[in-house]
Protein backbone atom coordinates (compact mmCIF):
# COMPACT_ATOMS: atom_id res chain seq x y z
CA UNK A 1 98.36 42.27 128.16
CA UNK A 2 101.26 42.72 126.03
CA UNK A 3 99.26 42.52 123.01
CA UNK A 4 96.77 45.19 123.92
CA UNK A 5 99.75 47.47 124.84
CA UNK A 6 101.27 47.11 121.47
CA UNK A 7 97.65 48.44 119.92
CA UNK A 8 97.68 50.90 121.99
CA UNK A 9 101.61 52.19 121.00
CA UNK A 10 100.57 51.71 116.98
CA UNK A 11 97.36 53.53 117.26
CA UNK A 12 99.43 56.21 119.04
CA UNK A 13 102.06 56.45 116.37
CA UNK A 14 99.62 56.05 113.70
CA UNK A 15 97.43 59.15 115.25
CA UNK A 16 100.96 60.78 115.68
CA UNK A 17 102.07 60.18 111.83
CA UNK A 18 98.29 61.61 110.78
CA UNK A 19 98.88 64.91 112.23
CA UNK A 20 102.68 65.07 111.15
CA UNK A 21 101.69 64.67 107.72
CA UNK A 22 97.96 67.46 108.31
CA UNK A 23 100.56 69.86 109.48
CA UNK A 24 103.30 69.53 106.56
CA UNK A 25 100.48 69.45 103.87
CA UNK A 26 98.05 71.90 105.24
CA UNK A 27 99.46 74.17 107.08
CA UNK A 28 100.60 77.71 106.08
CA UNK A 29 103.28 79.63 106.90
CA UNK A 30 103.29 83.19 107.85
CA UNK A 31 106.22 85.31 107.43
CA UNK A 32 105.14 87.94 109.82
CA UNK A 33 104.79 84.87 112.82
CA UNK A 34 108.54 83.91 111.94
CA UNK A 35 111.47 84.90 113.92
CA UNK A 36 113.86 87.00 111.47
CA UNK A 37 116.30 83.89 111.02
CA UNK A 38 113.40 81.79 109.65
CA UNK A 39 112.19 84.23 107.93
CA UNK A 40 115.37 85.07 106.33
CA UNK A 41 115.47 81.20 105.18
CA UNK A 42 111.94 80.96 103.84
CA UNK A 43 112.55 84.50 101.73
CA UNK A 44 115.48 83.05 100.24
CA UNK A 45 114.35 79.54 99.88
CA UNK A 46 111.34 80.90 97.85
CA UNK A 47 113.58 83.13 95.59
CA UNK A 48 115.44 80.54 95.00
CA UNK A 49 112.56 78.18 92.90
CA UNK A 50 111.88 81.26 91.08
CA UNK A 51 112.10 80.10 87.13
CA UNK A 52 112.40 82.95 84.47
CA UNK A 53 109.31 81.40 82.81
CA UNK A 54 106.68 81.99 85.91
CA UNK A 55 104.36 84.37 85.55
CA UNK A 56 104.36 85.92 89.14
CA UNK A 57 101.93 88.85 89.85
CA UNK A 58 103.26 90.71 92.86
CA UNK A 59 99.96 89.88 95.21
CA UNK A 60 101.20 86.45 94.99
CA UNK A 61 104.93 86.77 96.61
CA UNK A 62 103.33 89.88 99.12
CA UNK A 63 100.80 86.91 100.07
CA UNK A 64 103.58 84.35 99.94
CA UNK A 65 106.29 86.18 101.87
CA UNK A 66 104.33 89.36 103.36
CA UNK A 67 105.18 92.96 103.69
CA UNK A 68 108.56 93.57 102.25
CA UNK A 69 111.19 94.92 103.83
CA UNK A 70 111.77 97.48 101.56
CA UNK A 71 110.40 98.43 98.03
CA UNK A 72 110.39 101.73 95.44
CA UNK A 73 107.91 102.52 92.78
CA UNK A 74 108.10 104.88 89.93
CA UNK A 75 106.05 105.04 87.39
CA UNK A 76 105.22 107.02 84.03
CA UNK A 77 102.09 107.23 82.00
CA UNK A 78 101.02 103.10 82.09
CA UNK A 79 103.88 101.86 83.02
CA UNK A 80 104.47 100.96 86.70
CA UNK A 81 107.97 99.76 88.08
CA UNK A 82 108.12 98.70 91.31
CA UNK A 83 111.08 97.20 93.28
CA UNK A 84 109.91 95.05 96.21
CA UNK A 85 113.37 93.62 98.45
CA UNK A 86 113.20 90.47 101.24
CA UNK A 87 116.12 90.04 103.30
CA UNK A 88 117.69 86.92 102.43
CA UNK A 89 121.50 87.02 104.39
CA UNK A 90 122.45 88.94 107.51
CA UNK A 91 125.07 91.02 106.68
CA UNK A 92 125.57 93.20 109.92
CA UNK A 93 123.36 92.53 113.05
CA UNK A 94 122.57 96.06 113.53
CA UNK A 95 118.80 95.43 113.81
CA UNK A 96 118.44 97.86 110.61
CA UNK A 97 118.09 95.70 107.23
CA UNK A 98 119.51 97.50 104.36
CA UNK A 99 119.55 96.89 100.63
CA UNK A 100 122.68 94.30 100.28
CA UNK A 101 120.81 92.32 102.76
CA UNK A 102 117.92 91.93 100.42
CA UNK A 103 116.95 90.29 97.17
CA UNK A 104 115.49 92.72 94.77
CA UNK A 105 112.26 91.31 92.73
CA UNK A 106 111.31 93.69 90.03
CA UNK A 107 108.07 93.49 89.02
CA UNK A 108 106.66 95.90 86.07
CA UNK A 109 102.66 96.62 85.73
CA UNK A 110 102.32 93.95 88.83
CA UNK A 111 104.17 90.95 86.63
CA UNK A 112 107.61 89.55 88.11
CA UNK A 113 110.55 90.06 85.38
CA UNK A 114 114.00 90.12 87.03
CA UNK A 115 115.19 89.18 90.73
CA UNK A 116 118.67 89.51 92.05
CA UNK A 117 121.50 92.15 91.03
CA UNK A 118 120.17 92.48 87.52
CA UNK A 119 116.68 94.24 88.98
CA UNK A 120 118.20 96.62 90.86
CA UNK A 121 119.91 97.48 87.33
CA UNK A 122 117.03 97.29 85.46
CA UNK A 123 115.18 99.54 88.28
CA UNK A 124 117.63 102.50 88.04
CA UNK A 125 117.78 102.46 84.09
CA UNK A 126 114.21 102.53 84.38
CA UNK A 127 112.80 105.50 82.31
CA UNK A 128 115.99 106.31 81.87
């Protein structure tokens, strides 16, 4: 009796550790399904493994992370500059994110080149 319980309590565990491991390894996450704390996390957790030698094309992080919370274009001739920013720390809980909430990821033609402080410089010298 004892024996057959014991099966029973490993194949249950064993079932258990199968769909632990479908769910880490397969599933997606969705930004826009993610409570704003969460969200805030996985934005800046993804910024973070950003290496200066990735080639990033901006439909990758708007699939990745989703709509961002704010972003500026400008653009002359060929050249496109756009400005995309994901809120990555709370700074006031005012229910209104603003720019030094956000990490700026500057992407020119659709290809990532700067993140952080130094794209929102490189953004406003823009066509300068």
């Amino acid at each position: 009796m004892i024996k057959k319980v014991l099966q029973y309590v490993f194949l249950g565990l064993a079932v258990y550790g199968v769909i632990v491991y479908l769910v880490i390894n397969f599933y997606k996450d969705d930004p826009q399904a993610m409570i704003w704390q969460d969200r805030e996390a996985f934005n800046k957790r993804y910024i973070s493994k950003l290496k200066p030698d990735m080639i990033i094309e901006l439909d990758e992080v708007l699939e990745t992370l989703g709509s961002p919370d704010l972003t500026y274009v400008k653009s002359e001739g060929e050249r496109v500059v756009q400005i995309v920013f994901y809120r990555t720390q709370l700074v006031k809980p005012d229910g209104i994110t603003t720019q030094d909430e956000c990490t700026g990821l500057l992407f020119e033609n659709g290809k990532l080149t700067l993140w952080g402080a130094g794209a929102i410089v490189a953004y406003d010298k823009a066509f300068e």
